[in-house]
N, C-alpha and C. Protein backbone atom coordinates (compact mmCIF):
# COMPACT_ATOMS: atom_id res chain seq x y z
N UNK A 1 72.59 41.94 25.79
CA UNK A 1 73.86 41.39 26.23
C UNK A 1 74.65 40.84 25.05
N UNK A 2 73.72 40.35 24.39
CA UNK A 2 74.58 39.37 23.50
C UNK A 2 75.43 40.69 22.18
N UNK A 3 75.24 41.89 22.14
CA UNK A 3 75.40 42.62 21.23
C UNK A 3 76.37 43.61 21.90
N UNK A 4 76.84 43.81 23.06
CA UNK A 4 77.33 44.61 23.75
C UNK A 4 79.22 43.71 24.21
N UNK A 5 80.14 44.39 23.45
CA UNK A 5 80.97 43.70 23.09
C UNK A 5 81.96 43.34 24.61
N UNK A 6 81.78 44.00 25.59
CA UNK A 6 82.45 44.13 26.72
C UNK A 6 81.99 42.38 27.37
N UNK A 7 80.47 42.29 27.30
CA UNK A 7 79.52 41.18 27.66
C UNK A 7 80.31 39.79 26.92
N UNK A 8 80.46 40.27 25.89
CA UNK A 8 80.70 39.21 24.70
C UNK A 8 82.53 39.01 24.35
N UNK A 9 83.61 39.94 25.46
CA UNK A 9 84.62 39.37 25.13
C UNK A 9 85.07 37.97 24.94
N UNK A 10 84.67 37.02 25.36
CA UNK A 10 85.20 35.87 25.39
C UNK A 10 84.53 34.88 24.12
N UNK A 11 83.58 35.30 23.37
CA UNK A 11 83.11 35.05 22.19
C UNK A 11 84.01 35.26 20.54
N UNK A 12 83.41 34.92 19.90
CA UNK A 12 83.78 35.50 19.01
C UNK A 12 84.07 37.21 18.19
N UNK A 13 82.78 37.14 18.56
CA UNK A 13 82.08 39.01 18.14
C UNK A 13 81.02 38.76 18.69
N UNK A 14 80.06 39.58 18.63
CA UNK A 14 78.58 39.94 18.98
C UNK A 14 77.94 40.29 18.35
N UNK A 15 76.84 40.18 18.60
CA UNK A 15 75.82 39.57 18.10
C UNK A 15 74.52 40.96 17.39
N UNK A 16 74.37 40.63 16.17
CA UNK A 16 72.55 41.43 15.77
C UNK A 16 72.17 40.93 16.10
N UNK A 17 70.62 42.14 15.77
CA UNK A 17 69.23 41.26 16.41
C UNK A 17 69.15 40.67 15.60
N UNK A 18 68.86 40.27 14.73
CA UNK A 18 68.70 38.88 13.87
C UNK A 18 69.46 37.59 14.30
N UNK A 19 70.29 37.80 14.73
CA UNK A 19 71.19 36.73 15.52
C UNK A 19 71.07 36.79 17.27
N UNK A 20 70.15 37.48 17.70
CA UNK A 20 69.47 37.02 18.93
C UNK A 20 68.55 37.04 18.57
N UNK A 21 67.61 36.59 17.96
CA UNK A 21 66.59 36.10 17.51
C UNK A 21 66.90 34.63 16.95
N UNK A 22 67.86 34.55 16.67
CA UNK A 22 68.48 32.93 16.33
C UNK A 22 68.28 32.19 17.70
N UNK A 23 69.50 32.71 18.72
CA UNK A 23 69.54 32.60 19.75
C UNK A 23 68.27 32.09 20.63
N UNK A 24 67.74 32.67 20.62
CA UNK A 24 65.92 32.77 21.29
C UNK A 24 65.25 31.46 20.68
N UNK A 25 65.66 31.24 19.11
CA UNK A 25 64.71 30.36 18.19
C UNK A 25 65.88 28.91 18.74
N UNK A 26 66.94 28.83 19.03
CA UNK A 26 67.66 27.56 19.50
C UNK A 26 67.36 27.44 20.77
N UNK A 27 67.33 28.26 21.66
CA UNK A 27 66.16 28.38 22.88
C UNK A 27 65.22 27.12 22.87
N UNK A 28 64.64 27.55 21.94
CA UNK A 28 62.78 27.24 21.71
C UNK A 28 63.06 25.91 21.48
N UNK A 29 63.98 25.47 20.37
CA UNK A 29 64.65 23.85 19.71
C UNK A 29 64.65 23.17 20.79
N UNK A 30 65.73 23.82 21.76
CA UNK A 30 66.48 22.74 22.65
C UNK A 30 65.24 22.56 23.75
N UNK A 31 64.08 23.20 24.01
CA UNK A 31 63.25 22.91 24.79
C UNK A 31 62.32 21.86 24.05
N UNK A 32 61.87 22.30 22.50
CA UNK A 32 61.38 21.05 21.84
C UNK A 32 62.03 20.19 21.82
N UNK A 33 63.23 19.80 21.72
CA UNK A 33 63.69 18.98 20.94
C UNK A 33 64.19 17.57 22.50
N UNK A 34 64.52 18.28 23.33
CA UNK A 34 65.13 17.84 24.66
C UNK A 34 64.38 18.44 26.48
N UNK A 35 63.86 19.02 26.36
CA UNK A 35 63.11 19.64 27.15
C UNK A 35 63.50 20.29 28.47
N UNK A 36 64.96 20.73 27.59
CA UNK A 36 65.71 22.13 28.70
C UNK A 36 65.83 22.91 27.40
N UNK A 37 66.56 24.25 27.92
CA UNK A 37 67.20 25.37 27.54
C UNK A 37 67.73 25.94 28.57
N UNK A 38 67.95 27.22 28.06
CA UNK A 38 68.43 28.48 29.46
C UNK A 38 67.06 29.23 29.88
N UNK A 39 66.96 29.52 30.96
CA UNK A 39 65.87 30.42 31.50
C UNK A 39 66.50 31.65 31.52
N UNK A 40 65.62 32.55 31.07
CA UNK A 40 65.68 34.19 31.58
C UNK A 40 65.73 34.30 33.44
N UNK A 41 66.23 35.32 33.85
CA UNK A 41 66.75 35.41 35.42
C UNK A 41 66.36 36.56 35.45
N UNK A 42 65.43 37.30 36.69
CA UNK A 42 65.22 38.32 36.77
C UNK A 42 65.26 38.24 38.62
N UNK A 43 65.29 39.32 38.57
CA UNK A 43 65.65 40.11 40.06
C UNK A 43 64.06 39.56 40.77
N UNK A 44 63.93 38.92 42.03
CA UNK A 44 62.38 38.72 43.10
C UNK A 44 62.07 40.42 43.12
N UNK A 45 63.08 41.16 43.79
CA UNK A 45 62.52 42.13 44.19
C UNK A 45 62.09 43.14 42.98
N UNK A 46 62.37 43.35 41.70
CA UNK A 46 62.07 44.33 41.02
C UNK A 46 61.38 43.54 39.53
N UNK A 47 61.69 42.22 39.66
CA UNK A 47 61.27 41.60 38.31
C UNK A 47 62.10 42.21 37.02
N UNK A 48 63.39 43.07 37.00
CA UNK A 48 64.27 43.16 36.47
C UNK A 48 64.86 42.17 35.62
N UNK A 49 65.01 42.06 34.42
CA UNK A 49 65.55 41.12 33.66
C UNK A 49 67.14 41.04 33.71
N UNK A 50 68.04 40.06 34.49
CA UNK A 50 69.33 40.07 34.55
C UNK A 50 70.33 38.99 33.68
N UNK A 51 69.59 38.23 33.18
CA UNK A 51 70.33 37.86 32.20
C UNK A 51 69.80 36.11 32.35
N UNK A 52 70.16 35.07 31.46
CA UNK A 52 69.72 33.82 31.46
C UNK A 52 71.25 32.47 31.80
N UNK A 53 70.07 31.57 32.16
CA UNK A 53 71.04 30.48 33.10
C UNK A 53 69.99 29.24 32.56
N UNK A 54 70.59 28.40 32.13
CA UNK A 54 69.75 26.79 31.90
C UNK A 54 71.13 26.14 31.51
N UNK A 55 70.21 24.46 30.86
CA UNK A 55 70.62 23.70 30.29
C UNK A 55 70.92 23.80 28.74
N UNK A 56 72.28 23.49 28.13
CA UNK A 56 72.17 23.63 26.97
C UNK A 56 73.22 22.41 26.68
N UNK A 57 73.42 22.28 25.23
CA UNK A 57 74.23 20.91 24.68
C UNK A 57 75.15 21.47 23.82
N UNK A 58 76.23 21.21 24.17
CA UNK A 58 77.41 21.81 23.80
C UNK A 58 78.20 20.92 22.85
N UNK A 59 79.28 20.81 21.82
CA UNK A 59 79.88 19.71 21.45
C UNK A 59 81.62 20.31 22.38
N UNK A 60 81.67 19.13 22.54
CA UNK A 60 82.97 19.01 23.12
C UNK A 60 83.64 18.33 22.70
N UNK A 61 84.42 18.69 21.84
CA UNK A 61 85.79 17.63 20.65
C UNK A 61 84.73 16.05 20.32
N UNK A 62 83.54 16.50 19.67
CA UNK A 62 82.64 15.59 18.61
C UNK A 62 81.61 14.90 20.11
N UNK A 63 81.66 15.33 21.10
CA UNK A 63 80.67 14.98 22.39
C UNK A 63 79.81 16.02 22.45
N UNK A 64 78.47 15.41 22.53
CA UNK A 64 77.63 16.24 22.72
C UNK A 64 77.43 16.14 24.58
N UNK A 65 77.57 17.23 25.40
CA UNK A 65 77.60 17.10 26.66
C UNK A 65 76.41 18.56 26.95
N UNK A 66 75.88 17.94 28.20
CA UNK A 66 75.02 18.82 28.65
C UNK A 66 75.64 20.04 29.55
N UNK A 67 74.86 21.29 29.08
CA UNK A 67 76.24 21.82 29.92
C UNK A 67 75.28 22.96 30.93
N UNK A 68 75.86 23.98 31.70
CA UNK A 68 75.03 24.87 32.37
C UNK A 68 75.75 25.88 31.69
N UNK A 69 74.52 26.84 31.06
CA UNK A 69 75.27 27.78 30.24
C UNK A 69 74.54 28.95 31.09
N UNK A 70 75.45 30.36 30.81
CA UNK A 70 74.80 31.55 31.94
C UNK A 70 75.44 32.82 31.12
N UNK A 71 74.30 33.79 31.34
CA UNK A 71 75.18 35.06 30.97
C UNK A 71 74.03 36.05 31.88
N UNK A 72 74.57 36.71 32.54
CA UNK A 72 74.35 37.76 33.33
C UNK A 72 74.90 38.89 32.81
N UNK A 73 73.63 40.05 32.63
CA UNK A 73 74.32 41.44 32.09
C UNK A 73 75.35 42.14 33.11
N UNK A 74 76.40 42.68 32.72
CA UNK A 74 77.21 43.25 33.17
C UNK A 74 77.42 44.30 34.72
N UNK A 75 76.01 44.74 34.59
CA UNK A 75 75.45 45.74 35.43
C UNK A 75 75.25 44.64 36.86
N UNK A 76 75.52 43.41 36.98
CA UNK A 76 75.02 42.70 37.64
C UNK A 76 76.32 41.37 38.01
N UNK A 77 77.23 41.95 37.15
CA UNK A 77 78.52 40.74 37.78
C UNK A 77 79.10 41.04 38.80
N UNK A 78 79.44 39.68 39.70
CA UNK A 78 80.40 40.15 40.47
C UNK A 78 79.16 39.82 42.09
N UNK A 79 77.97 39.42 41.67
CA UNK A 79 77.10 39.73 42.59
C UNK A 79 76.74 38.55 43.37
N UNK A 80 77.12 37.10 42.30
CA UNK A 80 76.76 35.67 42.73
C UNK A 80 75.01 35.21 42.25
N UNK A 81 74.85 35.84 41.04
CA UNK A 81 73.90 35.78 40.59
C UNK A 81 74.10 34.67 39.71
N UNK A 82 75.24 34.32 39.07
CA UNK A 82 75.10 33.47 37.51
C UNK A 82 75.92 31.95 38.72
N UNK A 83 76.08 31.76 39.84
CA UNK A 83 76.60 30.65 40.65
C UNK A 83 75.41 30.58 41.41
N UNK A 84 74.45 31.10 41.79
CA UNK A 84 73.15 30.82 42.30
C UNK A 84 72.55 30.40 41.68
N UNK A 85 72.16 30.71 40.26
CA UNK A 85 71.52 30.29 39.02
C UNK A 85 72.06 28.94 38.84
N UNK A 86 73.57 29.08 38.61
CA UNK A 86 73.96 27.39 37.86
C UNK A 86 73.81 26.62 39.22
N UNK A 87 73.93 26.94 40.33
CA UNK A 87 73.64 25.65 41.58
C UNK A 87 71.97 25.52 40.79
N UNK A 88 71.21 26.13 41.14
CA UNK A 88 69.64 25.64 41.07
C UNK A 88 69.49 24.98 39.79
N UNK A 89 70.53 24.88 38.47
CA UNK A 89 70.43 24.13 37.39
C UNK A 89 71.34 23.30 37.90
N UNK A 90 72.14 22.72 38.66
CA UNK A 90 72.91 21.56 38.43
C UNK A 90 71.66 20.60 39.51
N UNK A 91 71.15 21.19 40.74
CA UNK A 91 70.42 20.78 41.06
C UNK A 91 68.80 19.78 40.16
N UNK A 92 68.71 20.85 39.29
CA UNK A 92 67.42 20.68 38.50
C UNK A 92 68.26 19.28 37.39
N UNK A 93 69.06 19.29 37.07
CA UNK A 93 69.65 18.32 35.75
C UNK A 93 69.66 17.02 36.91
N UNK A 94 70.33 17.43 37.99
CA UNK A 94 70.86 16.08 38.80
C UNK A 94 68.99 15.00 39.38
N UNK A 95 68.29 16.28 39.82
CA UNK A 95 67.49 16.01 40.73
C UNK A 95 66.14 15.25 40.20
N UNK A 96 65.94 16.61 38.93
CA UNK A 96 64.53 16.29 38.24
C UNK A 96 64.83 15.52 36.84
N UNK A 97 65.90 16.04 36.27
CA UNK A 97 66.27 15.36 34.98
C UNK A 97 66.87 13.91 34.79
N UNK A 98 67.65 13.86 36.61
CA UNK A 98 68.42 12.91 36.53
C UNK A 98 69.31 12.05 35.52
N UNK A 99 70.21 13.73 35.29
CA UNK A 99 71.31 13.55 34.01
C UNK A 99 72.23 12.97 34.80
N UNK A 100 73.19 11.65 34.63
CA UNK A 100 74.67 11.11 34.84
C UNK A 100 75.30 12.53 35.62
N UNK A 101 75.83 13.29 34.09
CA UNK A 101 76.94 14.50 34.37
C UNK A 101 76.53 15.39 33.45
N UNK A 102 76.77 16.61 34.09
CA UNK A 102 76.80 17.74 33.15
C UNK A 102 78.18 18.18 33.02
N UNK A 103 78.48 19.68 32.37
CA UNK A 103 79.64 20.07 32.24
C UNK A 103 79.61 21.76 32.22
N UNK A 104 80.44 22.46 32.56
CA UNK A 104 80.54 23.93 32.01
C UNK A 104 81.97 24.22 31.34
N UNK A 105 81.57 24.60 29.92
CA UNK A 105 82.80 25.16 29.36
C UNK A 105 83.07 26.54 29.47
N UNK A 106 84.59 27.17 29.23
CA UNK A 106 84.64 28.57 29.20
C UNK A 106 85.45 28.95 28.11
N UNK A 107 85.96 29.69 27.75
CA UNK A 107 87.31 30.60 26.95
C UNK A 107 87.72 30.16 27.97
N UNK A 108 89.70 29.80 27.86
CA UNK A 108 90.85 29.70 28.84
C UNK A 108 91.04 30.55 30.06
N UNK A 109 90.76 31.66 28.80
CA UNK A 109 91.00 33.42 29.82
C UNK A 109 89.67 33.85 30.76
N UNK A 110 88.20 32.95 30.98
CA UNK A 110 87.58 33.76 31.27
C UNK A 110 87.09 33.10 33.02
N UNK A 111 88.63 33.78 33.80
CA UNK A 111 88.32 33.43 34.76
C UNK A 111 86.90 33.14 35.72
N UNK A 112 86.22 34.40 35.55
CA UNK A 112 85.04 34.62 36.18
C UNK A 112 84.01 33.74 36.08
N UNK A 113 84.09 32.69 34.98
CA UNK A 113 83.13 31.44 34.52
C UNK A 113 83.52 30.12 35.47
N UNK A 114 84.94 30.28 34.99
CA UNK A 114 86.12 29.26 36.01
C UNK A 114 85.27 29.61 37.24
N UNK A 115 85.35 30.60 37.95
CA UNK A 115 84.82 30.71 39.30
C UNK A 115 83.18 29.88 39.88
N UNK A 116 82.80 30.00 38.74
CA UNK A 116 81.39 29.55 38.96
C UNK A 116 81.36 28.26 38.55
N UNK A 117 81.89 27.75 37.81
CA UNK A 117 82.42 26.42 37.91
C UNK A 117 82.87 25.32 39.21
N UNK A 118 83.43 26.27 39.53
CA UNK A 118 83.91 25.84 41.21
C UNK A 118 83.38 26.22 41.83
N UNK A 119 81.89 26.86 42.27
CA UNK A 119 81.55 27.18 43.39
C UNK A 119 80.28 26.12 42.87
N UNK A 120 79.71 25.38 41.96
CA UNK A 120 78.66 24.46 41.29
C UNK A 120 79.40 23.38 41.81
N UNK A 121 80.81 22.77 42.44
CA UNK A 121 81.30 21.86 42.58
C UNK A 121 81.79 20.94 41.54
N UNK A 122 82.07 21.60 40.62
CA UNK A 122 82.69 21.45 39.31
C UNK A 122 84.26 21.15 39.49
N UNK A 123 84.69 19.61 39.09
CA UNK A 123 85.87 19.69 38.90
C UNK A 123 86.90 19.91 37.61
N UNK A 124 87.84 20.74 37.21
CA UNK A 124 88.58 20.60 36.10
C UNK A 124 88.91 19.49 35.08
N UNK A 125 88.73 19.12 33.90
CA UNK A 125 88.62 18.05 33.33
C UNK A 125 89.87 18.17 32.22
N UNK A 126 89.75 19.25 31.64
CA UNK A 126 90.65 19.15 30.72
C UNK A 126 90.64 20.36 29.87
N UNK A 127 91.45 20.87 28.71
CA UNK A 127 91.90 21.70 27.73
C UNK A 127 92.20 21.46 26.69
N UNK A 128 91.02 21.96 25.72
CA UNK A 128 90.80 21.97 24.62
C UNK A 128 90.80 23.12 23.88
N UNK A 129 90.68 22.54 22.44
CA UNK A 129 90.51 23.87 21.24
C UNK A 129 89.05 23.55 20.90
N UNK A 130 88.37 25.18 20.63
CA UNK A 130 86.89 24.99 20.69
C UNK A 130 86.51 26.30 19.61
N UNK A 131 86.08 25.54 18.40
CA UNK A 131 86.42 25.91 17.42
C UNK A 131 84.72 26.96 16.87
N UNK A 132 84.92 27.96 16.80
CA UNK A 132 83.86 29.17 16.95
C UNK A 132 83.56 30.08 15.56
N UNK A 133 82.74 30.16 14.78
CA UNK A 133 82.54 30.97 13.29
C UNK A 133 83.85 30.91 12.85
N UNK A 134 84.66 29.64 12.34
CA UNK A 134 86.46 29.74 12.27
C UNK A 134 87.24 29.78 12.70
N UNK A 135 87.03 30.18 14.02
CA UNK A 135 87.90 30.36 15.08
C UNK A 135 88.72 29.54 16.33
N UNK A 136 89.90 29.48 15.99
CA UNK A 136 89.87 28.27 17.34
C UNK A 136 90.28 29.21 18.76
N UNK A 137 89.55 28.64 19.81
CA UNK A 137 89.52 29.09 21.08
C UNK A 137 89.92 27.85 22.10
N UNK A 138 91.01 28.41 22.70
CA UNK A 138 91.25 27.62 23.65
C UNK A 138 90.17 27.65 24.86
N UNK A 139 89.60 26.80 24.95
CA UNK A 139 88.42 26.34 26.25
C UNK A 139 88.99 25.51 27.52
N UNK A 140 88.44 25.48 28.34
CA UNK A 140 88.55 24.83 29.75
C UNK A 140 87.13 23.92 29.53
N UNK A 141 86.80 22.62 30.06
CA UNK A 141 86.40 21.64 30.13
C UNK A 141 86.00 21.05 32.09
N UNK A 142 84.86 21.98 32.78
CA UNK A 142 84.50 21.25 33.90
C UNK A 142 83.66 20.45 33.86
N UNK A 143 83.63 19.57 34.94
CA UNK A 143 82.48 18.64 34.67
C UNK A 143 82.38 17.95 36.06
N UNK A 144 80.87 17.46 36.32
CA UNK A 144 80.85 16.98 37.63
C UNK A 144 79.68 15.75 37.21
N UNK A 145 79.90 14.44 38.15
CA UNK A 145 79.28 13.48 38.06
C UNK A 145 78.30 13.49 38.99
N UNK A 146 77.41 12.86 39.10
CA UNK A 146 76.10 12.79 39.67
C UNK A 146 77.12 11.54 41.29
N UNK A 147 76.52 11.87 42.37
CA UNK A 147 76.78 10.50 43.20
C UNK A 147 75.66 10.24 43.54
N UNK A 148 75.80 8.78 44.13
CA UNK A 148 74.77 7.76 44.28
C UNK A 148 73.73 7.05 43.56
């Protein structure tokens, strides 16, 4: 996914294997270091690998915020796979982690994230520049608070 540029419009560029192998090794960090990451997602019925959904830590204009990060291969959007995934992680941060708030960021343009944002019960927070290998990217900023 991460190398397949259609997957990766809203990025910078995409990615070598040497740089999903990075990927994989910040994986591994954020589980040492904090004891989430993203999980791999595969299909019950075929054990199909469809792409990964966890916890990750994002900076947000010098905030480090917890966020639900997701990428589902292509072959598979559109299906309610990467909003099933982030419910069972906002669940898991709220329930077992008992984080305050998390957040999901996107690119401006990448509606389809927006969507899953709002179906996690994510409200709109704000618009920012989100600055990428040099690059500044205008981002969207959701975020939802824990109640009770």
């Amino acid at each position: 996914m991460l190398s397949d540029p259609e997957h990766m419009r809203y990025f910078p560029r995409t990615h070598s294997l040497d740089e999903a192998r990075g990927w994989i090794n910040w994986q591994l960090n954020l589980y040492r270091d904090h004891g989430f990451g993203l999980w791999m997602l595969e299909l019950k019925e075929t054990d199909e690998l469809v792409g990964q959904c966890g916890l990750t830590i994002q900076d947000v204009e010098g905030v480090d915020e917890i966020e639900i990060g997701y990428h589902i291969s292509k072959l598979y959007w559109r299906q309610g796979l990467a909003s099933e995934a982030a419910c069972a992680c906002r669940d898991y941060a709220f329930d077992v982690l008992e984080l305050k708030r998390i957040v999901i960021t996107t690119a401006q343009d990448n509606l389809p994230s927006q969507g899953v944002a709002g179906k996690v019960g994510m409200s709109f927070a704000k618009d920012y520049i989100k600055v990428r290998e040099g690059k500044e990217i205008p981002h969207r900023l959701f975020t939802l608070e824990r109640t009770g």
